[in-house]
Protein backbone atom coordinates (compact mmCIF):
# COMPACT_ATOMS: atom_id res chain seq x y z
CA UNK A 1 117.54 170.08 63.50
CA UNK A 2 119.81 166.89 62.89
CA UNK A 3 116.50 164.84 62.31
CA UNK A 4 114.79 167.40 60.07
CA UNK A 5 118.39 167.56 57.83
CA UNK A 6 118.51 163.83 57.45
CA UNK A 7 114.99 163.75 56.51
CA UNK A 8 115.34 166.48 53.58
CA UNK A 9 118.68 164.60 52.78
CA UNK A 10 116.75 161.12 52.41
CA UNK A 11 114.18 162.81 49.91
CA UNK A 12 116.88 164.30 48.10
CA UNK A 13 118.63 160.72 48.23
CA UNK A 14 115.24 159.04 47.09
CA UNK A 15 114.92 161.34 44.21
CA UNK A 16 118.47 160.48 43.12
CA UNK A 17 117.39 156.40 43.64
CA UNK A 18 114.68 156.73 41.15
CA UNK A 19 116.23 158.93 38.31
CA UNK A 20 119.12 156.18 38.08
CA UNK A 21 116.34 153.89 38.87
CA UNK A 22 114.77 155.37 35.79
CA UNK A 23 117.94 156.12 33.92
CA UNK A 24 118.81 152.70 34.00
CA UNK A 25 115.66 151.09 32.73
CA UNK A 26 115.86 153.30 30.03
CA UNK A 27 119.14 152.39 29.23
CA UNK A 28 117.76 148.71 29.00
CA UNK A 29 115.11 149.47 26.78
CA UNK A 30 117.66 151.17 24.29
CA UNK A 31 120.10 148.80 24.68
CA UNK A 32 118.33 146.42 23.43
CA UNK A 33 116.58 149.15 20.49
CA UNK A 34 120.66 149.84 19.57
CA UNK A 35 121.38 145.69 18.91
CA UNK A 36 118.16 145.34 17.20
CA UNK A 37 119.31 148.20 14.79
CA UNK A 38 122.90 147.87 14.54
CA UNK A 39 124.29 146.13 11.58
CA UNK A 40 124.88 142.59 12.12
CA UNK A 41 126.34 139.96 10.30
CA UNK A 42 125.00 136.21 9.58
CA UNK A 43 126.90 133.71 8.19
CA UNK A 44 125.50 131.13 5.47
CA UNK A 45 124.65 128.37 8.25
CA UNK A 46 122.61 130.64 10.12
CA UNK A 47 124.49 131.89 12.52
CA UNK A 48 125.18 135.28 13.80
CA UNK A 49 128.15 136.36 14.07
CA UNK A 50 129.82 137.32 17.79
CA UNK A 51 132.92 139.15 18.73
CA UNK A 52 133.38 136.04 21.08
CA UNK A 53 134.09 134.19 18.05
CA UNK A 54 137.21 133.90 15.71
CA UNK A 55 138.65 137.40 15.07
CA UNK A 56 137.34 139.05 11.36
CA UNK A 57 140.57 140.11 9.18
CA UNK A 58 138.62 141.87 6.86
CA UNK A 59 135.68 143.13 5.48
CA UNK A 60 135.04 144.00 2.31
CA UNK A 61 137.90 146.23 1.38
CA UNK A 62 138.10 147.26 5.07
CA UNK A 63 141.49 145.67 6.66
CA UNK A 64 141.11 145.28 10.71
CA UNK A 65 143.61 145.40 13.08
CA UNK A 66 144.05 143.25 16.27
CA UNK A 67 141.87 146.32 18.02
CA UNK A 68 139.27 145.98 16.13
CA UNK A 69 137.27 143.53 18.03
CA UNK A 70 137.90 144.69 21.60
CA UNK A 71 134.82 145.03 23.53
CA UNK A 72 135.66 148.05 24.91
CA UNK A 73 138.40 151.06 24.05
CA UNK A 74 140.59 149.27 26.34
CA UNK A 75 143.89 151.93 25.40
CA UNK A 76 145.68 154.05 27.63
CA UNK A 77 147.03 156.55 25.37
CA UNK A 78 143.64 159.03 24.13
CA UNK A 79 145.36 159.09 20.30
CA UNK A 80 145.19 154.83 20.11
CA UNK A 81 141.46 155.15 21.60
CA UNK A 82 140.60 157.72 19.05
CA UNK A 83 142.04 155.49 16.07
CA UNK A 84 139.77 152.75 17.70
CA UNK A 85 136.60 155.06 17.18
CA UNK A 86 137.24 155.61 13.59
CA UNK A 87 137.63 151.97 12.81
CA UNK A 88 134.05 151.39 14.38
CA UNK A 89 133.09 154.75 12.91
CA UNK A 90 134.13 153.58 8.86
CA UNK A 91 132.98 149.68 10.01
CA UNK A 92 129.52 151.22 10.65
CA UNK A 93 128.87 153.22 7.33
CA UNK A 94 130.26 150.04 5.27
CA UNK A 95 127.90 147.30 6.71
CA UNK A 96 124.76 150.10 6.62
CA UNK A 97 125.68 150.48 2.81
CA UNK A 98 125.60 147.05 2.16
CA UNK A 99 123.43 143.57 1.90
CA UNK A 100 126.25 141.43 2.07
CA UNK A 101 129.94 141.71 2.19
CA UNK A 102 132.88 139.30 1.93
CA UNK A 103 134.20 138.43 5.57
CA UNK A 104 137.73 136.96 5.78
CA UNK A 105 138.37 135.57 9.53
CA UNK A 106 140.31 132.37 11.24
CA UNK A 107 137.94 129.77 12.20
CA UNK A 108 138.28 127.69 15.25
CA UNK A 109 141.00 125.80 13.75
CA UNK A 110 143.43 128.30 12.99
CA UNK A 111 142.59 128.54 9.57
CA UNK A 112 141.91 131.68 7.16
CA UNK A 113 138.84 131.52 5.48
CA UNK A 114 136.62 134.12 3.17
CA UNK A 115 133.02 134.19 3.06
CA UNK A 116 130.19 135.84 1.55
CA UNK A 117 127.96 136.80 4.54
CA UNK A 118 125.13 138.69 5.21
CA UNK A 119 124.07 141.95 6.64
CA UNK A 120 121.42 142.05 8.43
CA UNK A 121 119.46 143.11 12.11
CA UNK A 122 119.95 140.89 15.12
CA UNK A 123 116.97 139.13 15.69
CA UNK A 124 115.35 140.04 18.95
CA UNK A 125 115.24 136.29 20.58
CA UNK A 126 119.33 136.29 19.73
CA UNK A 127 119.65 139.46 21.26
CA UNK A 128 117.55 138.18 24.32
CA UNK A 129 119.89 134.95 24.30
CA UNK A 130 123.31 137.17 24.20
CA UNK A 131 121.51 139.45 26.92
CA UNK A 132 119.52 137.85 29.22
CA UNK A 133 122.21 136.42 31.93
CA UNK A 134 122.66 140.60 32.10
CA UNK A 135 119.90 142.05 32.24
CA UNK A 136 118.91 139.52 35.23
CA UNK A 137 122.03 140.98 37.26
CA UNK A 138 121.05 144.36 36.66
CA UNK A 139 117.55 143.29 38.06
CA UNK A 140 118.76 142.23 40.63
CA UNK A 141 121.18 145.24 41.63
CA UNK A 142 118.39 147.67 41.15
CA UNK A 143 115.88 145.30 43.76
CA UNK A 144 119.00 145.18 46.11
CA UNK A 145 119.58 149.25 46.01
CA UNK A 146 115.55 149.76 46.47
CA UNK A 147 115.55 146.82 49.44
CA UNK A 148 118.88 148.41 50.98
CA UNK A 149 117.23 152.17 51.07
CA UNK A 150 114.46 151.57 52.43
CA UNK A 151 115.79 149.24 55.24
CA UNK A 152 118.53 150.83 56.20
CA UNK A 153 118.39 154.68 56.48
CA UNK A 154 122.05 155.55 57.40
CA UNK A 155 124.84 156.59 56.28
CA UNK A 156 126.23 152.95 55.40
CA UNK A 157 122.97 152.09 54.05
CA UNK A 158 122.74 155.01 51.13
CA UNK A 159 126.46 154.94 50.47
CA UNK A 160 125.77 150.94 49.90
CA UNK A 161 122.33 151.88 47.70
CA UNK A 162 124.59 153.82 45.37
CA UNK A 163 127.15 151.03 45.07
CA UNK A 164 124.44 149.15 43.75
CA UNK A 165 123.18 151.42 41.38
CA UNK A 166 126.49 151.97 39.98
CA UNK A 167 126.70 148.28 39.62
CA UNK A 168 123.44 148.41 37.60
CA UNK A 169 124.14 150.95 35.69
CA UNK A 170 127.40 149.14 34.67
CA UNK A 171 126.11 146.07 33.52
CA UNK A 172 122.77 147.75 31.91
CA UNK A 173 125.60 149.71 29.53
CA UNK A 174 127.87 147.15 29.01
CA UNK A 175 124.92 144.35 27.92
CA UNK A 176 124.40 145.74 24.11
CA UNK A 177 128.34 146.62 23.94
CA UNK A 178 129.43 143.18 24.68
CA UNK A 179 126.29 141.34 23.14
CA UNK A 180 127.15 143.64 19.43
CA UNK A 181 127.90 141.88 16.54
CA UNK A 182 130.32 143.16 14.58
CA UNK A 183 129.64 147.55 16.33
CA UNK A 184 126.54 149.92 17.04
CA UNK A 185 125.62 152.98 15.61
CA UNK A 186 128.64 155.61 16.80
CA UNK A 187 126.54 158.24 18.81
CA UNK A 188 124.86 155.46 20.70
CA UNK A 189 127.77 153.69 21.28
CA UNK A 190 130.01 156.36 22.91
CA UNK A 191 127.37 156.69 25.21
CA UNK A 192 127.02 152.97 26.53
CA UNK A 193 130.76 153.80 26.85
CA UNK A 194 130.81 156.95 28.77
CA UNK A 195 128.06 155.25 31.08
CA UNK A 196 130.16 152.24 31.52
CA UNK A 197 133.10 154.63 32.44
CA UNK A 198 131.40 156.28 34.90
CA UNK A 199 129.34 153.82 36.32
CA UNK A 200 133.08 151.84 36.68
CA UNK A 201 134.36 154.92 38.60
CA UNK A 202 131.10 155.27 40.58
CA UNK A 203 132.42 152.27 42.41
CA UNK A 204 134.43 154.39 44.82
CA UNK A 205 131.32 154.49 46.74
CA UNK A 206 132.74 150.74 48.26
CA UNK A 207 135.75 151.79 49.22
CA UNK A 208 134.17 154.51 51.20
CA UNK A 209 131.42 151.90 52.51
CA UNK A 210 134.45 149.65 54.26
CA UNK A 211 136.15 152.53 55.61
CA UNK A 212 132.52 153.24 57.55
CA UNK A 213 131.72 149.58 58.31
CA UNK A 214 130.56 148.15 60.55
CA UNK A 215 131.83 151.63 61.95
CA UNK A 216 134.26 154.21 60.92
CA UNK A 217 137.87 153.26 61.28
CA UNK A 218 140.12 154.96 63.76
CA UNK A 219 142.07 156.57 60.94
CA UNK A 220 139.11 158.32 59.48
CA UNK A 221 138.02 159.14 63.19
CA UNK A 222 140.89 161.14 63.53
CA UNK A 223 140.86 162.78 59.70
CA UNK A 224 137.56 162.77 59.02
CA UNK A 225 138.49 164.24 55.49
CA UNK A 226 140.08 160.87 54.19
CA UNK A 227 136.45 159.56 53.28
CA UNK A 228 136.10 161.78 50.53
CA UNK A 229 139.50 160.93 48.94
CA UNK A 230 137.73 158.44 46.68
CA UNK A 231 135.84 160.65 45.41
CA UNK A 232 138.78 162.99 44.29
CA UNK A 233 139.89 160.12 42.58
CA UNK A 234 136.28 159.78 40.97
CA UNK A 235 136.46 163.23 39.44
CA UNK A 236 140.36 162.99 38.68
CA UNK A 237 139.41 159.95 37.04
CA UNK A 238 136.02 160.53 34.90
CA UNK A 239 137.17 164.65 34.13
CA UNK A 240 140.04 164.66 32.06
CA UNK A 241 138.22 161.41 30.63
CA UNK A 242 135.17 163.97 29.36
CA UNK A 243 137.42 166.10 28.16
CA UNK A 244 139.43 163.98 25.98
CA UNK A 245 142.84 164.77 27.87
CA UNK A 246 142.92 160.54 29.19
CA UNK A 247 141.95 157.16 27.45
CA UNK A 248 139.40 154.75 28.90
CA UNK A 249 142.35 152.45 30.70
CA UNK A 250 143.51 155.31 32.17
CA UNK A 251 141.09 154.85 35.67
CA UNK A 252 142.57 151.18 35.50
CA UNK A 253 145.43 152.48 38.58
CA UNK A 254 143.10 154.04 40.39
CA UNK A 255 140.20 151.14 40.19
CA UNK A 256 143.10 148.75 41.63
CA UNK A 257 143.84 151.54 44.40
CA UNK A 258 140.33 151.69 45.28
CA UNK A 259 139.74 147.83 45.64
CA UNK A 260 143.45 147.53 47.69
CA UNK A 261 142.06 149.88 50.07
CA UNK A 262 138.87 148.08 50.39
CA UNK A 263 140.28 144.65 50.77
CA UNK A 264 142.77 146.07 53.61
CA UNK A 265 139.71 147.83 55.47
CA UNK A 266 137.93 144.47 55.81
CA UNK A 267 140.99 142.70 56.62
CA UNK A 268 141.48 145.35 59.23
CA UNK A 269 137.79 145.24 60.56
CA UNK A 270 138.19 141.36 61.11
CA UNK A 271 141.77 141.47 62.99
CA UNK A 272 139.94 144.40 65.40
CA UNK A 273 136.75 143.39 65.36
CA UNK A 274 135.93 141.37 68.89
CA UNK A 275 132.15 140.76 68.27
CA UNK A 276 131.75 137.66 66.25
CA UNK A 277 128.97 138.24 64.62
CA UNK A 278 130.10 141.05 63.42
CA UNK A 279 133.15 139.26 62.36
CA UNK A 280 131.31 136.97 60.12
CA UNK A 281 129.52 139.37 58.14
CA UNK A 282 132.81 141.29 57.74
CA UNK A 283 133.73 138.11 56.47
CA UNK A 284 130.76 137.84 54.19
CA UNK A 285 131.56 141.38 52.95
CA UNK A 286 134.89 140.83 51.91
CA UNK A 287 133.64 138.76 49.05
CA UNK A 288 132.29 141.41 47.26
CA UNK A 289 135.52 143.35 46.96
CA UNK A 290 137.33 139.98 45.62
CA UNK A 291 134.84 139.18 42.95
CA UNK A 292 134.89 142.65 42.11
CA UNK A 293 138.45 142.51 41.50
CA UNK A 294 138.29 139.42 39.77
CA UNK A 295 136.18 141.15 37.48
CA UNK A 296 137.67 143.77 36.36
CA UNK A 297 141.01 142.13 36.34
């Protein structure tokens, strides 16, 4: 009975592997469909203008504020986030009305400058220069969460897969948000958003991995319940986020939570742990959880 449940539960798991499989490839495709489309704009050398660069003061008759070329809605308050939308929102509509527009920004040395620069579509061998470092991670994570399932069919080894996928579908989302411009078109953009909230929360699936691994902890032996605390926090988290009650730096607390309680599983695994193989790749694992940290931080 066990064996036939954990066989319906691994083609219920597969079918969930290739929709995000799927998901996220499509994601790609329009990523790359929302840069080419956006509104972008090139300055009279040649060169394309990046949020990485010098921050814009103005455009047009359109002042910016010092939120106006954040990467991501980084507020914690939902009102400040909201503000942030309508900037994008009214940036959009001017550069799609116009061929060219007067740009006043610091350059690299300090210095306030105006210029007549044009608008314009991202040509698709920039976009594949801004993108490509990306796109090869999320390659790779989807490979890894394929290689993992089908290796390893247990518990450790699916909660793992969907690490990965989260991981994919992270970086996927975040490629044409980060690799913009000046912004995308609004509906597209909220989604890469949403996705990279959610994808971001989806990695409570780690936290649960190093409670199980290499096997479950005595704490979670005893309250068995405890491993589905992170995903309480997934819901608490991504919920109130949907319905507009919390800002996108709200899940910041909780994403430090989750990667504290990580880090202290390993470190607990390799003070118990007595095999030492099994020490080393405890070891090994830990590094994930750091540069994870790192990361985000």
């Amino acid at each position: 009975m066990r064996l036939g449940t954990w066989n319906f539960n691994r083609i219920w798991q597969g079918s969930i592997l290739g929709f995000l499989s799927l998901l996220t490839l499509g994601l790609g495709a329009l990523g790359v469909y929302a840069l080419h489309t956006a509104p972008a704009l090139s300055f009279p050398s040649g060169l394309w203008f990046s949020l990485a660069e010098p921050q814009i003061q103005r455009i047009a008759d359109l002042e910016l504020n010092a939120t106006a070329s954040l990467r991501l809605p980084e507020f914690f308050r939902p009102r400040e986030e909201a503000a942030w939308w309508r900037g994008q929102e009214q940036l959009y509509r001017l550069l799609r009305t116009r061929e060219s527009v007067p740009v006043t920004f610091f350059d690299q040395n300090g210095l306030q400058q105006t210029e007549e620069v044009r608008v314009g579509a991202l040509p698709m061998l920039t976009i594949l220069k801004r993108t490509w470092l990306i796109y090869l991670v999320v390659g790779f994570c989807l490979s890894s969460a394929v290689a993992v399932f089908r290796r390893h069919p247990s518990l450790q080894g699916t909660i793992l897969t969907f690490f990965l996928l989260a991981c994919a579908l992270y970086f996927v989302a975040s490629a044409p948000v980060v690799a913009r411009s000046v912004t995308l078109a609004p509906a597209v953009f909220r989604v890469f958003i949403v996705i990279i909230y959610t994808a971001a929360a989806g990695f409570v699936t780690l936290p649960h991995f190093a409670l199980i691994f290499p096997e479950p902890k005595p704490l979670l032996r005893t309250y068995p319940g405890l491993a589905y605390v992170p995903y309480g926090c997934f819901l608490s988290a991504t919920i109130p986020y949907f319905l507009g009650i919390s800002a996108f730096g709200s899940a910041f607390p909780l994403l430090s939570f989750g990667i504290l309680t990580v880090v202290a599983a390993f470190l607990h695994s390799m003070i118990k742990e007595s095999d030492p193989f099994l020490r080393k790749q405890i070891s090994l694992s830990l590094v994930a959880p750091i540069l994870v940290s790192l990361f985000f931080v």
